[in-house]
C-alpha atoms as a PDB file:
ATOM      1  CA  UNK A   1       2.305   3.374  -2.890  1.00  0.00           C
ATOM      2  CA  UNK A   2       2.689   3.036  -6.699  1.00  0.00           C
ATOM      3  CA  UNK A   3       2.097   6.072  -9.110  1.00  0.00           C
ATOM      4  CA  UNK A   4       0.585   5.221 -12.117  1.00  0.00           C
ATOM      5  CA  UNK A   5      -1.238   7.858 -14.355  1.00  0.00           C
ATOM      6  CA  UNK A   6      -1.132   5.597 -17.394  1.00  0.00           C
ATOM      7  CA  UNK A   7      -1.480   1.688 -16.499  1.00  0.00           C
ATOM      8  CA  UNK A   8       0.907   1.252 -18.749  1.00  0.00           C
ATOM      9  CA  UNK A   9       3.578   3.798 -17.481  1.00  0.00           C
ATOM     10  CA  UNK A  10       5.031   3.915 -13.958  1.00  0.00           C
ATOM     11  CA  UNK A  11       6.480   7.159 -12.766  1.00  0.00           C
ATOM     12  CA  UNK A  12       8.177   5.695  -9.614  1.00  0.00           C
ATOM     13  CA  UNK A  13      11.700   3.573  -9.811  1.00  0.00           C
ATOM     14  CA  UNK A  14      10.136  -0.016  -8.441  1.00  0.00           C
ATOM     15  CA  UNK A  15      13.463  -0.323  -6.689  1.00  0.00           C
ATOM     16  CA  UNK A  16      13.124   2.235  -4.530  1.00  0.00           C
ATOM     17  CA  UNK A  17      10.711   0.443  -2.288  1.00  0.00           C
ATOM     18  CA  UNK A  18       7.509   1.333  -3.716  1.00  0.00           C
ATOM     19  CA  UNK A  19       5.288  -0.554  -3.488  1.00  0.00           C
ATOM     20  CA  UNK A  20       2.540  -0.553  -6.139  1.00  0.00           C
ATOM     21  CA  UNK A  21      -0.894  -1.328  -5.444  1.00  0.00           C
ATOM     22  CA  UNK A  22      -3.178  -2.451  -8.640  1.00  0.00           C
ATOM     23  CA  UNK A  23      -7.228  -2.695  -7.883  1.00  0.00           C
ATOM     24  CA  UNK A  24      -9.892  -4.877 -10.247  1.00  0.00           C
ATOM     25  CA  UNK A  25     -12.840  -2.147 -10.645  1.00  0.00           C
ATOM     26  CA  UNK A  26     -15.357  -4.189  -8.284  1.00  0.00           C
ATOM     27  CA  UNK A  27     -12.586  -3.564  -5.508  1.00  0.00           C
ATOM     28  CA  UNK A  28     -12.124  -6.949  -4.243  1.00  0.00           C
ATOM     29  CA  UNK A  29      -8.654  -7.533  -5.710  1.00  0.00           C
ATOM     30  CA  UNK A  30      -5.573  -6.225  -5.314  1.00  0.00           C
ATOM     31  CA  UNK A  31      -1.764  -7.045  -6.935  1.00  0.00           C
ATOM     32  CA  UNK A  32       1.230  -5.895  -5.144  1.00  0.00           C
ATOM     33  CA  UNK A  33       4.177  -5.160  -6.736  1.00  0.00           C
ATOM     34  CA  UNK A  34       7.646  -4.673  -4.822  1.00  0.00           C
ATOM     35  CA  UNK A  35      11.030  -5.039  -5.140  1.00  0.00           C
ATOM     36  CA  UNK A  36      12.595  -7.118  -1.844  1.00  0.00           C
ATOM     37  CA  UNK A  37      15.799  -6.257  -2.448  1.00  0.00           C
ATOM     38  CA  UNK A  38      16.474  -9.639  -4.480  1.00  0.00           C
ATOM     39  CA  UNK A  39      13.847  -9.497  -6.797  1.00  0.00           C
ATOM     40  CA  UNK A  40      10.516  -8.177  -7.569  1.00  0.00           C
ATOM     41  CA  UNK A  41       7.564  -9.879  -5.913  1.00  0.00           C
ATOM     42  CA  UNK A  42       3.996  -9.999  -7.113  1.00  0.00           C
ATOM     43  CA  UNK A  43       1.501 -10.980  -4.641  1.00  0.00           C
ATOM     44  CA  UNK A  44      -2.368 -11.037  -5.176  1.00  0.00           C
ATOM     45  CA  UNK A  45      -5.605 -11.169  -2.981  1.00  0.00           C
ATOM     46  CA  UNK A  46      -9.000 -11.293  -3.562  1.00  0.00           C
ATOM     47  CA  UNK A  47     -11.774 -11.036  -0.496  1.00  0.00           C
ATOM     48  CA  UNK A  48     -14.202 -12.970   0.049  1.00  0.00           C
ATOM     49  CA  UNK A  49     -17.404 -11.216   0.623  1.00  0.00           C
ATOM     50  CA  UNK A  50     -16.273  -7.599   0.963  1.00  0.00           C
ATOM     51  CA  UNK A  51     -14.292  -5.430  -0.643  1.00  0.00           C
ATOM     52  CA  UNK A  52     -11.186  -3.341  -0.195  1.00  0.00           C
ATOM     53  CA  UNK A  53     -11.625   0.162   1.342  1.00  0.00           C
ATOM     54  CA  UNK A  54      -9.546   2.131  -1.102  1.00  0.00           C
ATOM     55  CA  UNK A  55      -7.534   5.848  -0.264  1.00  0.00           C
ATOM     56  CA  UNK A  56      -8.303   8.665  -2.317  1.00  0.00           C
ATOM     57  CA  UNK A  57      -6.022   8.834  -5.092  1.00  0.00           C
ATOM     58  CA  UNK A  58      -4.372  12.182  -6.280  1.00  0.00           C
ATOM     59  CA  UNK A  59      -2.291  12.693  -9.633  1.00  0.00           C
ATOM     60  CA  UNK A  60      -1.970   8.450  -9.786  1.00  0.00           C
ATOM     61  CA  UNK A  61      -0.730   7.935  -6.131  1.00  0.00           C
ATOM     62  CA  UNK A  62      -2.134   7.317  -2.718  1.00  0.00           C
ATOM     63  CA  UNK A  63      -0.255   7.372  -0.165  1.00  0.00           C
ATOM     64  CA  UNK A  64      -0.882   5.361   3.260  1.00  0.00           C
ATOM     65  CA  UNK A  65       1.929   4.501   6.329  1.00  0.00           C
ATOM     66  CA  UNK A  66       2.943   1.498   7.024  1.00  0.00           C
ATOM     67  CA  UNK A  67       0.149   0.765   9.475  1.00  0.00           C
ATOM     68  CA  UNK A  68      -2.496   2.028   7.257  1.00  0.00           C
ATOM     69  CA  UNK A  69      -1.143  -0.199   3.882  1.00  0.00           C
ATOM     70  CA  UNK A  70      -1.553  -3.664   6.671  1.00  0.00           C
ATOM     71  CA  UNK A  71      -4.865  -2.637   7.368  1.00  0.00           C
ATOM     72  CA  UNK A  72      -5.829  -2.601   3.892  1.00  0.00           C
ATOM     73  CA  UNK A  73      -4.498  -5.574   2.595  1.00  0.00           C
ATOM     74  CA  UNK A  74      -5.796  -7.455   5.471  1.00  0.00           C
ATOM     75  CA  UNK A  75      -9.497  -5.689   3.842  1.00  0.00           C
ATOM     76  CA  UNK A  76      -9.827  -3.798   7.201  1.00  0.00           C
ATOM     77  CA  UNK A  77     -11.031  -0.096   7.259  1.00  0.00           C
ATOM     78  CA  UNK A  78      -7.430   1.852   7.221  1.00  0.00           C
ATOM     79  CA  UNK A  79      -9.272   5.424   7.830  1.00  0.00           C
ATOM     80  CA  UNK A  80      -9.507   4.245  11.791  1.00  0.00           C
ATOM     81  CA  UNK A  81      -6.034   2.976  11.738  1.00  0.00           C
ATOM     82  CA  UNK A  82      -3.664   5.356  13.576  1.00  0.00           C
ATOM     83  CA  UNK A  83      -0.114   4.847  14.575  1.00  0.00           C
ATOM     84  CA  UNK A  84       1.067   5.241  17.812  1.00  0.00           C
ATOM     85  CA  UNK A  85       3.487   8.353  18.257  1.00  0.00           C
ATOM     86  CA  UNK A  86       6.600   7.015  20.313  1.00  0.00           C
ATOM     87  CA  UNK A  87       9.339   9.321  21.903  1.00  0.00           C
ATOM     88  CA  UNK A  88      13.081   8.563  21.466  1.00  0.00           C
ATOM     89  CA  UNK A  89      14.139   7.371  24.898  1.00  0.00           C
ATOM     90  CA  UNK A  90      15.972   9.332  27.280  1.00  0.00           C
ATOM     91  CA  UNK A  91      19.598   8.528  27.896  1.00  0.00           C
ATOM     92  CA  UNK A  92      20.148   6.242  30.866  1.00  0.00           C
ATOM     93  CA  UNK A  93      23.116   6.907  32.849  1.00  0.00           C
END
């Protein structure tokens, strides 16, 4: 997720991957920023009757895995989201 100490600065390069997450103060919003690997996309989503769960943020960043970040934007609670550990397969011969 994005670092951003000032809201004016960001600390991370945006074409890294990063993807910066920006929050309206009732929590309800969020904007995405990202670069795609053609261009930067901006996307934007506002719930309904709830608001987002948000991840304790330290120094400007939070950081969540991928499972975690779907859960949010979908508005779900990403504390209970935990991804499944999977073992590199064993050689067939």
């Amino acid at each position: 997720m994005g670092n951003c100490k000032d809201p004016r600065t960001l600390t991370k390069d945006p074409f890294t991957g990063t993807v910066f997450v920006f929050r309206a103060k009732k929590a309800d919003r969020l904007k995405l920023l990202y670069w795609d690997g053609t261009g930067l996309v901006m996307a934007y989503k506002r719930l309904e009757e709830h608001t987002f769960t948000w991840p304790a943020v330290k120094d400007g960043l939070m950081m969540l895995n991928h499972a975690q970040f779907e859960a949010l934007f979908a508005g779900l609670d990403w504390r209970r989201v935990r991804a499944i550990e999977a073992r590199a397969p064993e050689a067939v011969e």
